[in-house]
Each structure stands twice: as structure tokens, then as C-alpha cells.
Protein backbone atom coordinates (compact mmCIF):
# COMPACT_ATOMS: atom_id res chain seq x y z
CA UNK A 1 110.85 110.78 91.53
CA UNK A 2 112.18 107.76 92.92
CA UNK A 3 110.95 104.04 91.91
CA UNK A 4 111.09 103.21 95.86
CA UNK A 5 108.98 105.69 96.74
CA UNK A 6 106.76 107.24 94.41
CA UNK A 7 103.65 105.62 94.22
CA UNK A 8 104.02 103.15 97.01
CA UNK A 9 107.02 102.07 95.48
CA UNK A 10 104.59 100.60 92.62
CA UNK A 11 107.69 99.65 90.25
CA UNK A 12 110.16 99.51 93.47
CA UNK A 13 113.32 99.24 91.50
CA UNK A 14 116.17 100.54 93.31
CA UNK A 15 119.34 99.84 91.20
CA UNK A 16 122.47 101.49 90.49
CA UNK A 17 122.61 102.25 86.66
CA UNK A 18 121.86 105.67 84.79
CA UNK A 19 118.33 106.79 85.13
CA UNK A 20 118.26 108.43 82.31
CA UNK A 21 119.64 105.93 79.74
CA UNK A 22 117.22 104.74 76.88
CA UNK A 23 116.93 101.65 76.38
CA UNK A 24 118.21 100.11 73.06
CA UNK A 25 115.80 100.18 70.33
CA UNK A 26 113.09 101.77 73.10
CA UNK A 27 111.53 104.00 69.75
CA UNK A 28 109.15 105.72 71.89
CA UNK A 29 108.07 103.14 74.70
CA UNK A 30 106.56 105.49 76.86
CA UNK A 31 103.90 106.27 74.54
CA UNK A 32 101.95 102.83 74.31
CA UNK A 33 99.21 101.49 76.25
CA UNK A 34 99.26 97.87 77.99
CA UNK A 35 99.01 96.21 75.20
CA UNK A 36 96.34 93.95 76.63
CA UNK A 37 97.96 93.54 79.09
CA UNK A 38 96.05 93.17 82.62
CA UNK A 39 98.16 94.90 85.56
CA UNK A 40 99.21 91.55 87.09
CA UNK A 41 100.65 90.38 83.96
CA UNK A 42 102.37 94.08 82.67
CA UNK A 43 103.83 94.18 86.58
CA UNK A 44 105.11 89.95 86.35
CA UNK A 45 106.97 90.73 82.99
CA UNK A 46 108.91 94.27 84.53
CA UNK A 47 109.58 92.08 87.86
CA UNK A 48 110.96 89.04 85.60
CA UNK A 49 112.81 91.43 83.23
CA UNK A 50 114.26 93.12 86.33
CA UNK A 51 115.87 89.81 87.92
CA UNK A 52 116.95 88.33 84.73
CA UNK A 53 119.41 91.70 84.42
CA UNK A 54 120.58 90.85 87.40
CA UNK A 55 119.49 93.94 88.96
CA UNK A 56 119.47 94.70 92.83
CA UNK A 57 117.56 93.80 94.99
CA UNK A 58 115.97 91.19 93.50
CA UNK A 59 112.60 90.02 94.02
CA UNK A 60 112.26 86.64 95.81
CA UNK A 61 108.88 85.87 94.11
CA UNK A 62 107.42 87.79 91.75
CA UNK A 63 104.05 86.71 92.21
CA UNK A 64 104.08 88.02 95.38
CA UNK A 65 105.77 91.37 94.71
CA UNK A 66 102.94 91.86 92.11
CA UNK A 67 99.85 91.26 94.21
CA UNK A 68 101.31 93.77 96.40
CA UNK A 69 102.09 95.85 93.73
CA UNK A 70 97.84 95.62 92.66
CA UNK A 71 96.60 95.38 95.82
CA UNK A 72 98.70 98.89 96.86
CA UNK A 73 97.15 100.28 92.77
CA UNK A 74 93.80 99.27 93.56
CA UNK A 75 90.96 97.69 91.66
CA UNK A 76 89.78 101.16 89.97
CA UNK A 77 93.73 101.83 89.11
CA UNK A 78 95.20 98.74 88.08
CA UNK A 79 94.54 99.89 84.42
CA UNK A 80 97.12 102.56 84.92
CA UNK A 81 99.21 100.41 86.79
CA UNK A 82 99.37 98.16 83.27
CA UNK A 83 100.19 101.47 81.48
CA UNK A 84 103.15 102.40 84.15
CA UNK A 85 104.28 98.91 83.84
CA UNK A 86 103.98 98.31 80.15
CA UNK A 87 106.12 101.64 79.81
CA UNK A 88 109.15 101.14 82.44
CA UNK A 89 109.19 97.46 80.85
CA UNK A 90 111.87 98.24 77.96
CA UNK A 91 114.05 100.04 80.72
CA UNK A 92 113.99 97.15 83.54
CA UNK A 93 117.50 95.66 81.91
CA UNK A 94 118.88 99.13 82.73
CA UNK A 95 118.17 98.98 86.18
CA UNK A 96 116.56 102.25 86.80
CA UNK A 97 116.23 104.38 90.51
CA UNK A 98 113.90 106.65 88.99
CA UNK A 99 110.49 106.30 86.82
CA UNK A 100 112.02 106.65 83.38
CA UNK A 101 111.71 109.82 81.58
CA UNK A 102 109.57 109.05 79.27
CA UNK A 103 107.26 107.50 81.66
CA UNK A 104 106.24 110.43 83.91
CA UNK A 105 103.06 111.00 82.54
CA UNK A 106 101.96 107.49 83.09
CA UNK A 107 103.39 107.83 86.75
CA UNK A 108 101.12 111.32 87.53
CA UNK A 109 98.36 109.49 86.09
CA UNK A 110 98.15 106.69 88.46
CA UNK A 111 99.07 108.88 91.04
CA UNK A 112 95.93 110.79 90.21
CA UNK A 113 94.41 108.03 90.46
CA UNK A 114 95.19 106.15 93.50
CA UNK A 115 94.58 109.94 95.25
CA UNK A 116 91.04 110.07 93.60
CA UNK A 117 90.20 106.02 94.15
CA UNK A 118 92.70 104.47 96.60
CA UNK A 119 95.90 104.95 98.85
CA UNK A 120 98.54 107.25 97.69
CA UNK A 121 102.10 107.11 99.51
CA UNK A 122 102.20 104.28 101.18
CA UNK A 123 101.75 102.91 104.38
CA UNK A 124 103.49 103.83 107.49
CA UNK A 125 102.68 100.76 109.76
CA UNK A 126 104.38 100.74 113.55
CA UNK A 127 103.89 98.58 116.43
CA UNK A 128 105.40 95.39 117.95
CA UNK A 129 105.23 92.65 121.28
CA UNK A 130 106.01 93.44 124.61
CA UNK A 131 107.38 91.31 127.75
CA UNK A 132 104.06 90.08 129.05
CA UNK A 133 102.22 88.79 125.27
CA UNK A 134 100.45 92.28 124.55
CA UNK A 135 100.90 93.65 120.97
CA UNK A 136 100.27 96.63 119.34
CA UNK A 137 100.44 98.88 115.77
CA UNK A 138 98.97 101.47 114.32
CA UNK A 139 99.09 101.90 110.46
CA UNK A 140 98.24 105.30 108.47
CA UNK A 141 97.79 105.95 104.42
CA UNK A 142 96.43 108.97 102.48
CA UNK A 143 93.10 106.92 100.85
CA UNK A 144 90.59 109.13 99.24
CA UNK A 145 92.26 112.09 99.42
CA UNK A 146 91.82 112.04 103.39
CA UNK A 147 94.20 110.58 106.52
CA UNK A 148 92.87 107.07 107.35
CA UNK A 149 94.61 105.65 110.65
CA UNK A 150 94.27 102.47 112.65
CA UNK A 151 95.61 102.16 116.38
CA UNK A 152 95.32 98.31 117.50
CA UNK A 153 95.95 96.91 120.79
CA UNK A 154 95.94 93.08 121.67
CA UNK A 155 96.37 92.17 124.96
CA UNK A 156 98.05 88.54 125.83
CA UNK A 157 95.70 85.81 124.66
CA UNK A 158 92.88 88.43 123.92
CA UNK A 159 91.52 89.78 121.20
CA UNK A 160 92.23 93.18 119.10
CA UNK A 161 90.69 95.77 119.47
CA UNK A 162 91.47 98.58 116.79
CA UNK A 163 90.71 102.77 117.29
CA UNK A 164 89.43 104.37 113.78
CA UNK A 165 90.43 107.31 112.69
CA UNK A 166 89.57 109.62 109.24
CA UNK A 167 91.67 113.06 109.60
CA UNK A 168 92.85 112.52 113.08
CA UNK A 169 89.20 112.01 113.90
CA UNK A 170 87.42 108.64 115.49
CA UNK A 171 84.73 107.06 113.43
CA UNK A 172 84.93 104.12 115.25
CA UNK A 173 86.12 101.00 116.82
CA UNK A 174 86.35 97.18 116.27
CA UNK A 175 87.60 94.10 117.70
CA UNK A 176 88.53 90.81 115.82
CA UNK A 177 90.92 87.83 116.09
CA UNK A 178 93.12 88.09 113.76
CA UNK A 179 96.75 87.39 114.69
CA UNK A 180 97.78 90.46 112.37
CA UNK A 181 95.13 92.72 112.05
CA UNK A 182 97.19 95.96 110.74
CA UNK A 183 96.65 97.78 108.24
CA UNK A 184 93.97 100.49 106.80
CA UNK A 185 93.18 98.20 103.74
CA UNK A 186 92.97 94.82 105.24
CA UNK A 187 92.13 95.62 109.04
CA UNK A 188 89.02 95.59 110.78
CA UNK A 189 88.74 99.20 110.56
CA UNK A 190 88.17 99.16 106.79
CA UNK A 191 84.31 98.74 108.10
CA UNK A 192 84.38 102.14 108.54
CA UNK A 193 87.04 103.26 106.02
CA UNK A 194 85.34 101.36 103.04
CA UNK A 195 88.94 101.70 100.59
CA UNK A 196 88.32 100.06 97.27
């Protein structure tokens, strides 16, 4: 299971070095909680620990890559997102492409989770500007265990207006102003969708 993808790319570390190497003096670092730790501050310390190895890519801001990192978890998952983070901390140094070993069962469990309470996979977002000012993009994630898509048209100087869709079926429509509207979390659309 690759760090890039699995999860949304929750730890998204995509080095180079053995993925199954322990870390030195790692004495069973998959088996502890967060230690405290709230999922902001677990994911800040694997980010930092990451670019201090030198590891590539590196993360531009941390900050950032973190409140993606929650926001993608979820409010009712960021606990296991702690726990993930906490875990694949003693390993950042190494590198890793994959979820360490000894971290899988922290991995399934926020997977479980994010399928029960949030977005699993990832987004697949789309779209772009034509000639004459008119945008579009349509954005689809697995939330709730069901297909949520958004299909958003803005004409030139007008106003979006955004198709709904739960399992390839319409639940709705909205419109709003927003230069960049996309996406099923932070879209208009989430009227209908109602993601946590």
C-alpha cells in the first residue's frame, strides 16, 4: 500500500529508501497511541521529520500539507489520523514509499474510518478555462460509503452553477460565486451532500 495513495495520500511520502527497514531503536513503534497528540500536531512532527532527512519531495509548508492532510481525515477521524501519524513518525528519517509494516493496522483503521465517516480515496477533480472566459470541473470522492460528484459550469463573468450527484444520481443543483467552487467537501453542492 503506497504512502501516495492509500488513504488520500494521508502520510504522502514518496521517497526512495527501503520500505521495509526499521528504524533504529523503533522497539515496537507501531504499537502506541498518539501520545496526546492531536492529529495536526502528530501529522506537523512526521512532515518536519520528513524534510529534515532530506527526503523527496519535500513539503513547502508543512502547515499547509497538514490541514490538508485533516481536512482529507475528517473531524470524526482525525483521532486515527494521530495514531497513523504517531506510528510512521520513527520511520520518516527512512524515507518510506509504503505505510510501514508495522503500521498497517493503524492504516485499515482510518481507512475504516474515513469509509464509515468521510471520503475515502481521494479526489479526482477535472475541469479548466476555455477561449471565451467560461470554466468548468467536476470533482468525485467515495464519502459515506456512496459516489458523491459535482459537475460545475461558469460561464464568462457569470456565476456557477454546480449539478449534484449521489451514485450517478441528481439530488440537486446550486449556484454561487465563488471563483473556485470545486470540490465535494468545500463546494456548493455539500448542501446536499452534508460530508463531515
Amino acid at each position: 500500500m503506497t504512502l501516495c495513495v492509500s488513504a488520500m495520500g494521508l502520510l504522502a511520502a514518496c521517497g526512495s529508501a527501503d520500505d521495509d527497514k526499521e528504524p533504529v531503536g523503533s522497539g515496537g513503534a507501531g504499537s502506541g497511541g498518539s501520545d496526546g497528540l492531536d492529529a495536526k500536531q502528530a501529522c506537523m512532527n512526521f512532515c518536519n521529520a520528513r524534510n529534515a532527512s532530506g527526503c523527496e519531495p519535500q513539503e513547502s509548508d508543512c502547515e499547509d500539507f497538514c490541514d490538508d492532510r485533516i481536512e482529507d481525515a475528517g473531524g470524526l477521524c482525525e483521532d486515527k489520523a494521530a495514531v497513523l501519524f504517531t506510528c510512521a513518525l520513527p520511520y520518516a528519517s527512512t524515507c518510506p514509499r509504503d505505510v510501514p509494516p508495522s503500521c498497517q493496522e493503524q492504516m485499515v483503521a482510518l481507512e475504516t474510518c474515513m469509509e464509515t465517516h468521510g471520503c475515502a480515496g481521494g479526489e479526482l477533480c477535472s475541469g479548466g478555462g476555455g477561449e471565451d472566459g467560461a470554466t468548468t470541473c467536476s470533482c468525485e470522492a467515495t464519502c459515506l460509503g456512496k459516489r458523491h460528484e459535482m459537475r460545475c459550469d461558469t460561464p464568462a463573468g457569470g456565476t456557477t452553477t454546480c449539478v449534484c450527484l449521489v451514485n450517478s444520481v441528481e439530488v440537486g443543483t446550486c449556484q454561487e460565486a465563488l471563483p473556485d467552487p470545486c470540490g465535494v467537501k468545500k463546494g456548493c453542492c455539500q448542501e446536499f451532500f452534508n460530508i463531515p
